[in-house]
PDB file of N, CA and C in Angstrom:
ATOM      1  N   UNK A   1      15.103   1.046  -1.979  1.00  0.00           N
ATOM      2  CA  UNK A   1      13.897   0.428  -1.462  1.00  0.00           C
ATOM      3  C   UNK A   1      13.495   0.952  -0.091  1.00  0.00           C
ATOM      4  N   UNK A   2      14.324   0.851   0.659  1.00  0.00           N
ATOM      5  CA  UNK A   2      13.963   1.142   2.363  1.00  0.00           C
ATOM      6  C   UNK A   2      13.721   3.082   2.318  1.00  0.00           C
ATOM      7  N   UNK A   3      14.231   3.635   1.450  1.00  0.00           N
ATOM      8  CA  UNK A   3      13.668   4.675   1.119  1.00  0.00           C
ATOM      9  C   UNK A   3      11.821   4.989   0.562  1.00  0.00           C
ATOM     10  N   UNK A   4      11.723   4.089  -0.379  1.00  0.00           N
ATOM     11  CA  UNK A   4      10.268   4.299  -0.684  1.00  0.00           C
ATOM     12  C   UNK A   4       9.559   3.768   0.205  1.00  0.00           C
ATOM     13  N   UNK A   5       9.699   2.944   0.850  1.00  0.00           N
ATOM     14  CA  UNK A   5       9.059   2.700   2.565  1.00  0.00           C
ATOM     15  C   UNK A   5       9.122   3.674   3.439  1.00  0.00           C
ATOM     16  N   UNK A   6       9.630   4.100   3.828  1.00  0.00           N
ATOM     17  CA  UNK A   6      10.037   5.271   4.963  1.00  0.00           C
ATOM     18  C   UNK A   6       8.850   6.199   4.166  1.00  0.00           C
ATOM     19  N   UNK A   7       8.952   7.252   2.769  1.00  0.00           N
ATOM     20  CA  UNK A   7       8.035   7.703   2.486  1.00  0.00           C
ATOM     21  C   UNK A   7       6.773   7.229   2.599  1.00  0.00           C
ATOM     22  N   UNK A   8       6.283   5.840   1.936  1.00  0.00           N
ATOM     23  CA  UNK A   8       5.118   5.245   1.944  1.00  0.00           C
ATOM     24  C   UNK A   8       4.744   6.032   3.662  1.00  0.00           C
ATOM     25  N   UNK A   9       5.276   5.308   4.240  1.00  0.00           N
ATOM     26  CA  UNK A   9       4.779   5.134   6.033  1.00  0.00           C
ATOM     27  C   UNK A   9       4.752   7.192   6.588  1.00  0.00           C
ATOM     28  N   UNK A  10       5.416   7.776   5.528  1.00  0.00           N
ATOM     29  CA  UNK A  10       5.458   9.185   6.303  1.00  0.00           C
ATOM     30  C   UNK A  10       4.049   9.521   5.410  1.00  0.00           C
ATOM     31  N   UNK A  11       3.665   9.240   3.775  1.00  0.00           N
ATOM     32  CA  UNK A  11       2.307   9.904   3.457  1.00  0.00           C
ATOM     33  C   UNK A  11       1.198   9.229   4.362  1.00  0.00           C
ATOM     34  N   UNK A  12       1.299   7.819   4.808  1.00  0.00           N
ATOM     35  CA  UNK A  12       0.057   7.279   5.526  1.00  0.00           C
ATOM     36  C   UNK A  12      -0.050   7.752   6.799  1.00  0.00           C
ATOM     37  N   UNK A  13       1.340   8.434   7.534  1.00  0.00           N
ATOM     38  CA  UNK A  13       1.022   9.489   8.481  1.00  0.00           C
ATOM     39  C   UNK A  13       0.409  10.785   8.724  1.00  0.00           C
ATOM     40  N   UNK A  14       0.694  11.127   7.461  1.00  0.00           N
ATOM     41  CA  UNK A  14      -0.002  12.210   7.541  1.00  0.00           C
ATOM     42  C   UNK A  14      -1.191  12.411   6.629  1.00  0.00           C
ATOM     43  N   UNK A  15      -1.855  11.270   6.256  1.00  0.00           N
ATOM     44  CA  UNK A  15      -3.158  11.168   5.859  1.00  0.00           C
ATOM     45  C   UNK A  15      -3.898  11.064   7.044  1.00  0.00           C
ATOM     46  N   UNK A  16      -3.621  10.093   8.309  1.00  0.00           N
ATOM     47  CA  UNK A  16      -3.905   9.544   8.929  1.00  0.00           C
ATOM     48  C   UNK A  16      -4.540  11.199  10.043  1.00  0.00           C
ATOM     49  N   UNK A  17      -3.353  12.102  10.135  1.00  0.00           N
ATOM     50  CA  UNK A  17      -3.373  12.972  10.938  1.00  0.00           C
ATOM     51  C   UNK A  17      -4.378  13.982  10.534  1.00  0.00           C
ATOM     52  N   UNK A  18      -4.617  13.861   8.732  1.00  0.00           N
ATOM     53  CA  UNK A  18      -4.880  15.186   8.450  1.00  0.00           C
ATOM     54  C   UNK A  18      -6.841  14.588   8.606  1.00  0.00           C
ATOM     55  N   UNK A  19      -6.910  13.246   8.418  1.00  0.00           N
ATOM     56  CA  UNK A  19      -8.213  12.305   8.684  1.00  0.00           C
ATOM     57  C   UNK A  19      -8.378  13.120   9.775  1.00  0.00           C
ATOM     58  N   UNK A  20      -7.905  13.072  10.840  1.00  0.00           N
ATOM     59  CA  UNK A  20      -8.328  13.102  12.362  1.00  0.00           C
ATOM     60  C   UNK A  20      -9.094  14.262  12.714  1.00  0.00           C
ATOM     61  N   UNK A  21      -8.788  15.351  11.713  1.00  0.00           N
ATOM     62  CA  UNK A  21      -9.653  16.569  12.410  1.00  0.00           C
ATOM     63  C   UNK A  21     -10.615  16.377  11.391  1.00  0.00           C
ATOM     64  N   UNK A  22     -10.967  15.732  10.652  1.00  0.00           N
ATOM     65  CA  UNK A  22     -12.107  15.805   9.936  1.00  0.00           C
ATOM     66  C   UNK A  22     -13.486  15.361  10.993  1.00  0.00           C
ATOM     67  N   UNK A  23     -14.489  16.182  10.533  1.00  0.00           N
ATOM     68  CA  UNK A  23     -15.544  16.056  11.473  1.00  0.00           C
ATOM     69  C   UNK A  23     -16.414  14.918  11.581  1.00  0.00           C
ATOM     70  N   UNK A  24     -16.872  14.269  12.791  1.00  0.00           N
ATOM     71  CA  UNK A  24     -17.320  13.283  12.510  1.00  0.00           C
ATOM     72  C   UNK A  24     -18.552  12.705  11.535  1.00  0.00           C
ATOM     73  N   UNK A  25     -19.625  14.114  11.159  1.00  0.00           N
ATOM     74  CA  UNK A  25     -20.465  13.662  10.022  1.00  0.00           C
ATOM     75  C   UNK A  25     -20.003  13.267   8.817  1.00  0.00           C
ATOM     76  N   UNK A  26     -18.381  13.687   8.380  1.00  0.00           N
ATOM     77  CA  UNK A  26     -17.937  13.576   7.233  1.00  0.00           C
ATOM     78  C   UNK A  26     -17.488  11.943   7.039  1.00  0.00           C
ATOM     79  N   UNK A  27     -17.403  11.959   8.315  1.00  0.00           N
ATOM     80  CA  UNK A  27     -16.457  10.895   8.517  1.00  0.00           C
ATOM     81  C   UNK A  27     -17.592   9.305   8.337  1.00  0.00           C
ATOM     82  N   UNK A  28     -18.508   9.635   8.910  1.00  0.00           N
ATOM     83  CA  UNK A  28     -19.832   9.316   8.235  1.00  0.00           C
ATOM     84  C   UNK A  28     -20.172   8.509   7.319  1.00  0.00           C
ATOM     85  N   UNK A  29     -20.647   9.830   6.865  1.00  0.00           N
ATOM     86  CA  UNK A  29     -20.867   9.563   5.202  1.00  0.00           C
ATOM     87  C   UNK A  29     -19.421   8.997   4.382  1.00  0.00           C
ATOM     88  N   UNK A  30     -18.229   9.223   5.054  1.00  0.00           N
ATOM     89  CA  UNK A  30     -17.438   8.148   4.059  1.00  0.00           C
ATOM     90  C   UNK A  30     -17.605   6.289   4.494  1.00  0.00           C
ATOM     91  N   UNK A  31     -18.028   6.587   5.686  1.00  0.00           N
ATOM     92  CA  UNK A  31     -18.280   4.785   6.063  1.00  0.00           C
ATOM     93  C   UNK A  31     -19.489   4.223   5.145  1.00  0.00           C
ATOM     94  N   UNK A  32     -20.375   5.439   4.716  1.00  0.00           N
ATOM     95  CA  UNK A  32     -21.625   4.841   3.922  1.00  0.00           C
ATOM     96  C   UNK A  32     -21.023   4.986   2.295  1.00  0.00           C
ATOM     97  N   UNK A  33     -20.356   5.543   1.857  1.00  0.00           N
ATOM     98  CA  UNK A  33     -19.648   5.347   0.562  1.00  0.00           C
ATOM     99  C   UNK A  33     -19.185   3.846   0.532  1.00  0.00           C
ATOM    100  N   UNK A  34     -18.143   3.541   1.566  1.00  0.00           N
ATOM    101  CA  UNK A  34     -17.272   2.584   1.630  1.00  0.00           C
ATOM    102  C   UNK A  34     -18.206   1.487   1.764  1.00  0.00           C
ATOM    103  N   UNK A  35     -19.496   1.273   2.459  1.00  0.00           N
ATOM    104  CA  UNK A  35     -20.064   0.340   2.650  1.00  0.00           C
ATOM    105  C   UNK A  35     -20.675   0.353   0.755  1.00  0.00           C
ATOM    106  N   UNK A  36     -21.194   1.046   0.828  1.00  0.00           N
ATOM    107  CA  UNK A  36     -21.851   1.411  -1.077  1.00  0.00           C
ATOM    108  C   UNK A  36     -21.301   0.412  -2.129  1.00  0.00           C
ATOM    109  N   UNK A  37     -19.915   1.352  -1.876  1.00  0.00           N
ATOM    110  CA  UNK A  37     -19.289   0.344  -3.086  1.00  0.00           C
ATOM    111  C   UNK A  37     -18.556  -0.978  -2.815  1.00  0.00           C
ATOM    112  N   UNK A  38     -18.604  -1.270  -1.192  1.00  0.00           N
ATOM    113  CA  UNK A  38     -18.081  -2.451  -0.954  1.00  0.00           C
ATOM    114  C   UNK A  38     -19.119  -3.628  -1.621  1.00  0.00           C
ATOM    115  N   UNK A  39     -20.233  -3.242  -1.008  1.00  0.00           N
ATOM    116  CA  UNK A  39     -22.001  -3.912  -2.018  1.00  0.00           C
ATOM    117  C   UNK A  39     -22.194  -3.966  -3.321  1.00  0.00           C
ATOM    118  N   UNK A  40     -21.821  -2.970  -4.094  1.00  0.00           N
ATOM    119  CA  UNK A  40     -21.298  -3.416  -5.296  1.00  0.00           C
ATOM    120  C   UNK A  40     -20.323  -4.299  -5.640  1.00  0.00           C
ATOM    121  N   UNK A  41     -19.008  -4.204  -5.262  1.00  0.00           N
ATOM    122  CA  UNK A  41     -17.884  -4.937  -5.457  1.00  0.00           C
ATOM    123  C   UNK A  41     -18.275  -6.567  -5.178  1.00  0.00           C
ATOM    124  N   UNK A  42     -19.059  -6.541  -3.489  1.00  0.00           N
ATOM    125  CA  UNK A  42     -19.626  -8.044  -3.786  1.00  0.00           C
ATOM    126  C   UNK A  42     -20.543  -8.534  -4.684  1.00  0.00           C
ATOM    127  N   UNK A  43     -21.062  -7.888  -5.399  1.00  0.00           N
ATOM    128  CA  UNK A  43     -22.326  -7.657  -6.089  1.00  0.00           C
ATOM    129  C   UNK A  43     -21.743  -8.429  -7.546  1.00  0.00           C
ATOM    130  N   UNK A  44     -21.041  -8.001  -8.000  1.00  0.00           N
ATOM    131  CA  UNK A  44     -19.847  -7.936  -9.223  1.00  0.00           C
ATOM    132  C   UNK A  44     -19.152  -9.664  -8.970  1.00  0.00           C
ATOM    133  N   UNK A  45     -18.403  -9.716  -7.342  1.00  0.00           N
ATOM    134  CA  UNK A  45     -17.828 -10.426  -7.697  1.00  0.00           C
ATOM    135  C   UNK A  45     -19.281 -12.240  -7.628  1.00  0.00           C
ATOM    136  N   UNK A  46     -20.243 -11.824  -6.784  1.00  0.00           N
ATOM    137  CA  UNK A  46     -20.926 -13.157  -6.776  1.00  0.00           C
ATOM    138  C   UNK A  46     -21.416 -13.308  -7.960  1.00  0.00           C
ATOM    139  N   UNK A  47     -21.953 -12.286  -9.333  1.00  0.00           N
ATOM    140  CA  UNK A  47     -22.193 -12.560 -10.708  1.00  0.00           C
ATOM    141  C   UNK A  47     -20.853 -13.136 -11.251  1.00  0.00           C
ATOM    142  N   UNK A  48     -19.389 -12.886 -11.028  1.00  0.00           N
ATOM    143  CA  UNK A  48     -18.908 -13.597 -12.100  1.00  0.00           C
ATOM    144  C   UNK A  48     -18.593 -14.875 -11.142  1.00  0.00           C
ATOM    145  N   UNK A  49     -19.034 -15.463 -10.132  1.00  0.00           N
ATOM    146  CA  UNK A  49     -18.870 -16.756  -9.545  1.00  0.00           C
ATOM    147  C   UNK A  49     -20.184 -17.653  -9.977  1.00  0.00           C
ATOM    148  N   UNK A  50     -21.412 -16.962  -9.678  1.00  0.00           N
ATOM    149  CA  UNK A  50     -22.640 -17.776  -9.875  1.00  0.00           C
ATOM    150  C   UNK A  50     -23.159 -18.135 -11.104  1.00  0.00           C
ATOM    151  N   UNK A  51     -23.073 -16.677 -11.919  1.00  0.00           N
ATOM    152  CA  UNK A  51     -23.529 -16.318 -13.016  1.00  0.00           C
ATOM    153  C   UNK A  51     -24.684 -15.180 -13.007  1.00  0.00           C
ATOM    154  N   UNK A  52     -24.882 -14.562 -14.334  1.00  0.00           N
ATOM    155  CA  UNK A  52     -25.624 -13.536 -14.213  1.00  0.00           C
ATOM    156  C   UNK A  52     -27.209 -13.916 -14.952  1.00  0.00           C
ATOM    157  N   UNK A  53     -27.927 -14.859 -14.377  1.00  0.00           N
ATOM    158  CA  UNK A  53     -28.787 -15.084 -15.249  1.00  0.00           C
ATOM    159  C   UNK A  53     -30.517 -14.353 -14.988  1.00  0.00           C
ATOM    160  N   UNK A  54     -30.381 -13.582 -14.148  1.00  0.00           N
ATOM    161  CA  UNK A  54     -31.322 -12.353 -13.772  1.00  0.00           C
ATOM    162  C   UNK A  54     -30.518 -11.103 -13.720  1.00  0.00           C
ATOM    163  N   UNK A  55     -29.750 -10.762 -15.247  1.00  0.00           N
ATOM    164  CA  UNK A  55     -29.062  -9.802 -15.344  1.00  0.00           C
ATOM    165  C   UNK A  55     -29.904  -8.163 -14.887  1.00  0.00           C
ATOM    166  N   UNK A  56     -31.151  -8.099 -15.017  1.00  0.00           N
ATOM    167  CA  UNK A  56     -31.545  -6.847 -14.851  1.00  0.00           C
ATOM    168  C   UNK A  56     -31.494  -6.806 -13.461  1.00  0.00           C
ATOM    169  N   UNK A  57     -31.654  -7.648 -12.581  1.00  0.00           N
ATOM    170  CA  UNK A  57     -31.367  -7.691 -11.244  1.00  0.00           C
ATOM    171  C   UNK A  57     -30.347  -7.430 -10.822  1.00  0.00           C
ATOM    172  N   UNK A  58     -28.951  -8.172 -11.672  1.00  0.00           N
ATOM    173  CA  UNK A  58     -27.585  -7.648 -11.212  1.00  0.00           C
ATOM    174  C   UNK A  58     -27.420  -6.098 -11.626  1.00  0.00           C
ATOM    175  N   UNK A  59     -27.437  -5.725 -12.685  1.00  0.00           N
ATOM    176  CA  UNK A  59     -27.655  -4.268 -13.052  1.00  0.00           C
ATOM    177  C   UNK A  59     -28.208  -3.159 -12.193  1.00  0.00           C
ATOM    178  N   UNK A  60     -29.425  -3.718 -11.556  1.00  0.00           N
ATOM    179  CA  UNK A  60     -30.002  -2.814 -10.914  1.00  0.00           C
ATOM    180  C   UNK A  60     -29.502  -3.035  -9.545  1.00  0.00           C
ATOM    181  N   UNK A  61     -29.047  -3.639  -8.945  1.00  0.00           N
ATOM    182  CA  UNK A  61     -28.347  -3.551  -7.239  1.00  0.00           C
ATOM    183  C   UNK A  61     -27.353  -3.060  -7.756  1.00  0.00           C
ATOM    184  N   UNK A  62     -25.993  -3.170  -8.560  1.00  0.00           N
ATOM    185  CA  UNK A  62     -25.196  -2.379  -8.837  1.00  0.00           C
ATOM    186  C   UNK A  62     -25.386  -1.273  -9.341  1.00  0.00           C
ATOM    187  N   UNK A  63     -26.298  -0.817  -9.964  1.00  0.00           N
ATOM    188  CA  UNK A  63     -26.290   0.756 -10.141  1.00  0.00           C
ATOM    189  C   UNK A  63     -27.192   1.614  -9.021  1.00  0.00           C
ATOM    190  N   UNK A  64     -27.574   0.633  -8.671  1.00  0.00           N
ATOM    191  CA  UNK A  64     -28.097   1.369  -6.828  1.00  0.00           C
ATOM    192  C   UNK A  64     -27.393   1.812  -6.065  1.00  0.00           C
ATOM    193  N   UNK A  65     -26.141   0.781  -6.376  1.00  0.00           N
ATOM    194  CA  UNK A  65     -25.226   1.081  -4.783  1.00  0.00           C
ATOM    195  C   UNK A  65     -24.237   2.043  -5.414  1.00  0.00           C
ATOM    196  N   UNK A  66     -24.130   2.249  -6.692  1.00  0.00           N
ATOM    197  CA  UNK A  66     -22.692   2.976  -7.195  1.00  0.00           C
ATOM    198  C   UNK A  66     -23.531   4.703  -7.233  1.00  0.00           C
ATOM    199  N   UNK A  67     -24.976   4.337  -7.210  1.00  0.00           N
ATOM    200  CA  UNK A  67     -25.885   5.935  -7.495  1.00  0.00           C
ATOM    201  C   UNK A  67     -26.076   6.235  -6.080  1.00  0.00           C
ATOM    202  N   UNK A  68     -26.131   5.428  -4.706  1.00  0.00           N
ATOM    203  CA  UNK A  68     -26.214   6.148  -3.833  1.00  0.00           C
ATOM    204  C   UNK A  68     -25.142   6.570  -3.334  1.00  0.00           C
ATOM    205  N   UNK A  69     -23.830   5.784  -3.797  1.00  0.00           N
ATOM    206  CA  UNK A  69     -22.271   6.304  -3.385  1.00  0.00           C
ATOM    207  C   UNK A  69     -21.992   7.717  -3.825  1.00  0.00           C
ATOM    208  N   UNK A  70     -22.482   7.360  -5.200  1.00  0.00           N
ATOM    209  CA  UNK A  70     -22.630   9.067  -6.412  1.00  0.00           C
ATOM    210  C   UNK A  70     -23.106  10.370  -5.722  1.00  0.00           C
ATOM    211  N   UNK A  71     -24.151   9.822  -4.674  1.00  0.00           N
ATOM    212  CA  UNK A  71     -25.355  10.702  -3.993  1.00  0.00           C
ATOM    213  C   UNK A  71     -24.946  10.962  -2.939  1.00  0.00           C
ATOM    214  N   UNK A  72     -23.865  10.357  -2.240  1.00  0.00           N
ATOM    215  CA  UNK A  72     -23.741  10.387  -0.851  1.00  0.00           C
ATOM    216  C   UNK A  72     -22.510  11.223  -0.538  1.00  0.00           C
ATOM    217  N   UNK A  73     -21.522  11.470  -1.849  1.00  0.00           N
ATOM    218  CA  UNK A  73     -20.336  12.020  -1.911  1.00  0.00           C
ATOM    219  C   UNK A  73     -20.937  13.259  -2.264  1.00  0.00           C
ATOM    220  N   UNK A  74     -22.023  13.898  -3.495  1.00  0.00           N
ATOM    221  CA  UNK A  74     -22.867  14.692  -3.344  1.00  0.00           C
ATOM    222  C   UNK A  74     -22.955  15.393  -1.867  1.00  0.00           C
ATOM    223  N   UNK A  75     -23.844  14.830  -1.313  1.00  0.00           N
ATOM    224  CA  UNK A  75     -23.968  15.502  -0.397  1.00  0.00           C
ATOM    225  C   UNK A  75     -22.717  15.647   0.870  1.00  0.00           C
ATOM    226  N   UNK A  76     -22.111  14.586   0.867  1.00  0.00           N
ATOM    227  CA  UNK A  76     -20.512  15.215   1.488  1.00  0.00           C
ATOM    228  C   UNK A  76     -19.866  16.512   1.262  1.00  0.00           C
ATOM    229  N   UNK A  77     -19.753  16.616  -0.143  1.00  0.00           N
ATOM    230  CA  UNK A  77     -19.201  17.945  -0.441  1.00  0.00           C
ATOM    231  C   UNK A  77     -20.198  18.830  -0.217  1.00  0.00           C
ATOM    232  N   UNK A  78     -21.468  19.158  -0.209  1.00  0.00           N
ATOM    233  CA  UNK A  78     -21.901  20.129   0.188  1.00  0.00           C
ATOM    234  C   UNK A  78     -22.374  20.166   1.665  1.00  0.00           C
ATOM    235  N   UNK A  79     -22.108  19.726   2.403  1.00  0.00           N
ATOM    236  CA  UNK A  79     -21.923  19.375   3.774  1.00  0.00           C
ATOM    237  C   UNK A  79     -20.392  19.929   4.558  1.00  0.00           C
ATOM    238  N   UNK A  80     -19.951  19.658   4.050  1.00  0.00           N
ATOM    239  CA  UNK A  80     -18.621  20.176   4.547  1.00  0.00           C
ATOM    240  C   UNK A  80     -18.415  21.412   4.314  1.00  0.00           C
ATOM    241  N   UNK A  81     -18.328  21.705   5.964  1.00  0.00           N
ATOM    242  CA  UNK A  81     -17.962  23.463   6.243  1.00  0.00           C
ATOM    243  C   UNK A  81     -16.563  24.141   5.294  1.00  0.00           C
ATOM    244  N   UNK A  82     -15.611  23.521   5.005  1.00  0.00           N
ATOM    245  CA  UNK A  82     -14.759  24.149   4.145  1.00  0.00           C
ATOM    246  C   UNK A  82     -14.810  24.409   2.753  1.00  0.00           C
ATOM    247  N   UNK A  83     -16.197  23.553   2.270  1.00  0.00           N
ATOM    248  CA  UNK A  83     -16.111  23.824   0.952  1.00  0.00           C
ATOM    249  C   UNK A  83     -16.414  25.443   1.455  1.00  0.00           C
ATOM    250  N   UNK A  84     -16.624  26.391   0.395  1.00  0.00           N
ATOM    251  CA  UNK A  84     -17.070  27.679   0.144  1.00  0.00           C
ATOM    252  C   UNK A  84     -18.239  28.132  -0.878  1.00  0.00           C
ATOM    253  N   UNK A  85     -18.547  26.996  -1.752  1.00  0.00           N
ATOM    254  CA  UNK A  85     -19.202  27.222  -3.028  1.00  0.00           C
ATOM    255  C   UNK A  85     -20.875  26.564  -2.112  1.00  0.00           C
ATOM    256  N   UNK A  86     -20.589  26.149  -1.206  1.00  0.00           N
ATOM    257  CA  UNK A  86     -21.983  25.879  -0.854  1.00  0.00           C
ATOM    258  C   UNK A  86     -22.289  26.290   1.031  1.00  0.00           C
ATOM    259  N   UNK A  87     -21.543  27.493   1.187  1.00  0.00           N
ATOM    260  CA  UNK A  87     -21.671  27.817   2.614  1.00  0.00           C
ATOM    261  C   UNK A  87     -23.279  28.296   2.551  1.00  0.00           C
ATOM    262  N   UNK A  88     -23.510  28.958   1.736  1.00  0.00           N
ATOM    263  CA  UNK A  88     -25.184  29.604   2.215  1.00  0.00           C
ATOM    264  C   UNK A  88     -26.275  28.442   2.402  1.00  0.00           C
ATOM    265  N   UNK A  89     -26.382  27.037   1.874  1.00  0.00           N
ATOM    266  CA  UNK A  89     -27.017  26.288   1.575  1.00  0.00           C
ATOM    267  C   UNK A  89     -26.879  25.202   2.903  1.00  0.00           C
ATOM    268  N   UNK A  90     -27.691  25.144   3.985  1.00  0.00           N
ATOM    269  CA  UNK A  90     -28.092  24.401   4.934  1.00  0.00           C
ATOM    270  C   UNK A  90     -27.843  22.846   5.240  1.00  0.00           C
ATOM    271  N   UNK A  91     -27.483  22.725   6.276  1.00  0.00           N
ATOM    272  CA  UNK A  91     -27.121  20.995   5.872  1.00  0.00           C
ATOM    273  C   UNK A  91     -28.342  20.073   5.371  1.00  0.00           C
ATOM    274  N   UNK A  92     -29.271  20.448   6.024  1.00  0.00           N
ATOM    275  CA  UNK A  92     -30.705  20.589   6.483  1.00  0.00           C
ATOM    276  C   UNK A  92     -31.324  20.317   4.801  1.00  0.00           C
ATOM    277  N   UNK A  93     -31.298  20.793   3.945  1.00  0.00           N
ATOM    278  CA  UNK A  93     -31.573  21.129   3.009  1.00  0.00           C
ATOM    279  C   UNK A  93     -30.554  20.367   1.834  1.00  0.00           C
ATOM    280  N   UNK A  94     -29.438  19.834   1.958  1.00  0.00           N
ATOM    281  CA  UNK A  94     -28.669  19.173   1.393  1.00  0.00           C
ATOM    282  C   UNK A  94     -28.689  18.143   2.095  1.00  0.00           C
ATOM    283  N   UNK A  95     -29.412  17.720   2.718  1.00  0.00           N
ATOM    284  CA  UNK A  95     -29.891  16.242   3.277  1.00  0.00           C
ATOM    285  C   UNK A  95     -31.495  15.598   2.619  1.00  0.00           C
ATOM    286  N   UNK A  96     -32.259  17.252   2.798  1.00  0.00           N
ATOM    287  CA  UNK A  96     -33.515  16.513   1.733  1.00  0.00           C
ATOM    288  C   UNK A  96     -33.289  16.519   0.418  1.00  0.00           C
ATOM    289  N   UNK A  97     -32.525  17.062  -0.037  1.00  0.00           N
ATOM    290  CA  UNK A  97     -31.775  16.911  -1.429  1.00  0.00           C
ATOM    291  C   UNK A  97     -31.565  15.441  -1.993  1.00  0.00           C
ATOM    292  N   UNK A  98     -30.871  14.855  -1.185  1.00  0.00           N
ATOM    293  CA  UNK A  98     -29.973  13.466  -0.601  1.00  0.00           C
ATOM    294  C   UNK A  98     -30.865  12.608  -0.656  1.00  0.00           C
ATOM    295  N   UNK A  99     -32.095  12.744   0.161  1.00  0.00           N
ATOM    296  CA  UNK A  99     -33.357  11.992   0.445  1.00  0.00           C
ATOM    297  C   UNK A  99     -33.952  11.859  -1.025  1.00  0.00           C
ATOM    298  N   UNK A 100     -34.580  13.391  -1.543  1.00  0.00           N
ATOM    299  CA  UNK A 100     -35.284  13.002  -2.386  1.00  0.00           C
ATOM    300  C   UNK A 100     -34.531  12.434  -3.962  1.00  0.00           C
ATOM    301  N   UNK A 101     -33.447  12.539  -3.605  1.00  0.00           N
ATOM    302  CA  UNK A 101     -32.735  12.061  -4.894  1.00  0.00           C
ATOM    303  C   UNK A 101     -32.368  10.567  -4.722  1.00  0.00           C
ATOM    304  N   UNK A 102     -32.452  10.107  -4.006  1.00  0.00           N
ATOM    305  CA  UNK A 102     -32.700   8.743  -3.482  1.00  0.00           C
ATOM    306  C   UNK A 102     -33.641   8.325  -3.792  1.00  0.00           C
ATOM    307  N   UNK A 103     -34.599   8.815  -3.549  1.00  0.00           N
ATOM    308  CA  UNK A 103     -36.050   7.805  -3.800  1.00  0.00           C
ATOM    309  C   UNK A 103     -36.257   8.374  -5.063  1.00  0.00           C
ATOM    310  N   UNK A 104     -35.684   9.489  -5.879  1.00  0.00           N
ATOM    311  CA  UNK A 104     -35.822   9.144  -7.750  1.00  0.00           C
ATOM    312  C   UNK A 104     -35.214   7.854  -8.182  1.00  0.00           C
ATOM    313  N   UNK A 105     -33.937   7.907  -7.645  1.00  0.00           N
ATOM    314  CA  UNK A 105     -33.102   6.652  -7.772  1.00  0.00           C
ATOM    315  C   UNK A 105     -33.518   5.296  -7.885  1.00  0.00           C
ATOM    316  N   UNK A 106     -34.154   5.246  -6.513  1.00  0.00           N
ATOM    317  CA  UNK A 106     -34.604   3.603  -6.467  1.00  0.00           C
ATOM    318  C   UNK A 106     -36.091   3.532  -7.324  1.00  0.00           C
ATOM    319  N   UNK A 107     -37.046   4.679  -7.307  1.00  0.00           N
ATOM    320  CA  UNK A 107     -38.196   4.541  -7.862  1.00  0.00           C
ATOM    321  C   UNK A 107     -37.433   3.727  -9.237  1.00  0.00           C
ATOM    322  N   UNK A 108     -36.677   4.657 -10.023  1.00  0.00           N
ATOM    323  CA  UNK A 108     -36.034   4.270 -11.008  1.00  0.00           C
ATOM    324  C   UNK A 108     -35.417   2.780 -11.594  1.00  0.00           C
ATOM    325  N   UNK A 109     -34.304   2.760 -10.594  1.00  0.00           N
ATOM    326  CA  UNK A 109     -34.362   1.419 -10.401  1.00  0.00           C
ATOM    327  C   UNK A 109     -35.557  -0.141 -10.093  1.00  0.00           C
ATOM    328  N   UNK A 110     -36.299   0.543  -9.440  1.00  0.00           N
ATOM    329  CA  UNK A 110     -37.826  -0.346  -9.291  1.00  0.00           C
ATOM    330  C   UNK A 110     -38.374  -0.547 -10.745  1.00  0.00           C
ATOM    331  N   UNK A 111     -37.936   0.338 -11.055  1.00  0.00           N
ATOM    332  CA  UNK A 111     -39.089   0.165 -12.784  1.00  0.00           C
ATOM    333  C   UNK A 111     -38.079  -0.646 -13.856  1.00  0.00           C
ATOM    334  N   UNK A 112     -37.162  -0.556 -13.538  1.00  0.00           N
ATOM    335  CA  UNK A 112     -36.251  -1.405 -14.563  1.00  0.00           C
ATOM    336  C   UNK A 112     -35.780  -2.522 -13.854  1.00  0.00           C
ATOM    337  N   UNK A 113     -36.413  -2.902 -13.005  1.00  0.00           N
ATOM    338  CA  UNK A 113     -36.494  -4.436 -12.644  1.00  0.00           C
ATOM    339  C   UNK A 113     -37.761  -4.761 -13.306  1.00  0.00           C
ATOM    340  N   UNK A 114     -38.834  -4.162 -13.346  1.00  0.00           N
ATOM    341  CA  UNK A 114     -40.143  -4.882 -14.067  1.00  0.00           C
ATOM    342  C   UNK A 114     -40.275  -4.838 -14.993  1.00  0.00           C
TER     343      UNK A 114
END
């Protein structure tokens, strides 16, 4: 036991370390993931407390927040200087990407609420 502890506490060290040089835009966009699907997760859990009786409503805030998480990790990876498969391609440009795939999203979502 006191063995798989000692490991546990040495991988969360060096997650922790290898976190640290990550750049702060990355770092970012994972707080807006984490917020994403935290909004879902509450989303989920107040339908099975209240009930779901404007289900297209619950549907559609949860597939909002899980499509902009979808969208936002998107553009993480092509944002980040180490990938290689997207060095020629501008942040600049993988941000209006981001944008306009967002507002397909919610347009989308808007119409399947009505």
């Amino acid at each position: 036991m006191p063995k798989a502890a000692g490991d546990a506490k040495l991988l969360i060290q060096s997650l922790n370390k290898a976190y640290a040089a990550t750049p702060t835009n990355l770092k970012i966009i994972d707080l807006y993931v984490i917020f994403a699907v935290t909004t879902a997760l509450v989303q989920v859990v107040y339908m099975g407390i209240v009930g779901s009786f404007p289900f297209n409503s619950f549907l559609s805030g949860v597939l909002s927040c899980i499509g902009t998480a979808v969208l936002a990790v998107c553009l993480r990876i092509q944002v980040n200087k180490d990938n290689k498969e997207f060095k020629d391609l501008p942040p600049e440009r993988a941000f209006a990407d981001f944008v306009l795939c967002n507002l397909v999203l919610h347009l989308v979502i808007m119409n399947f609420l009505g």
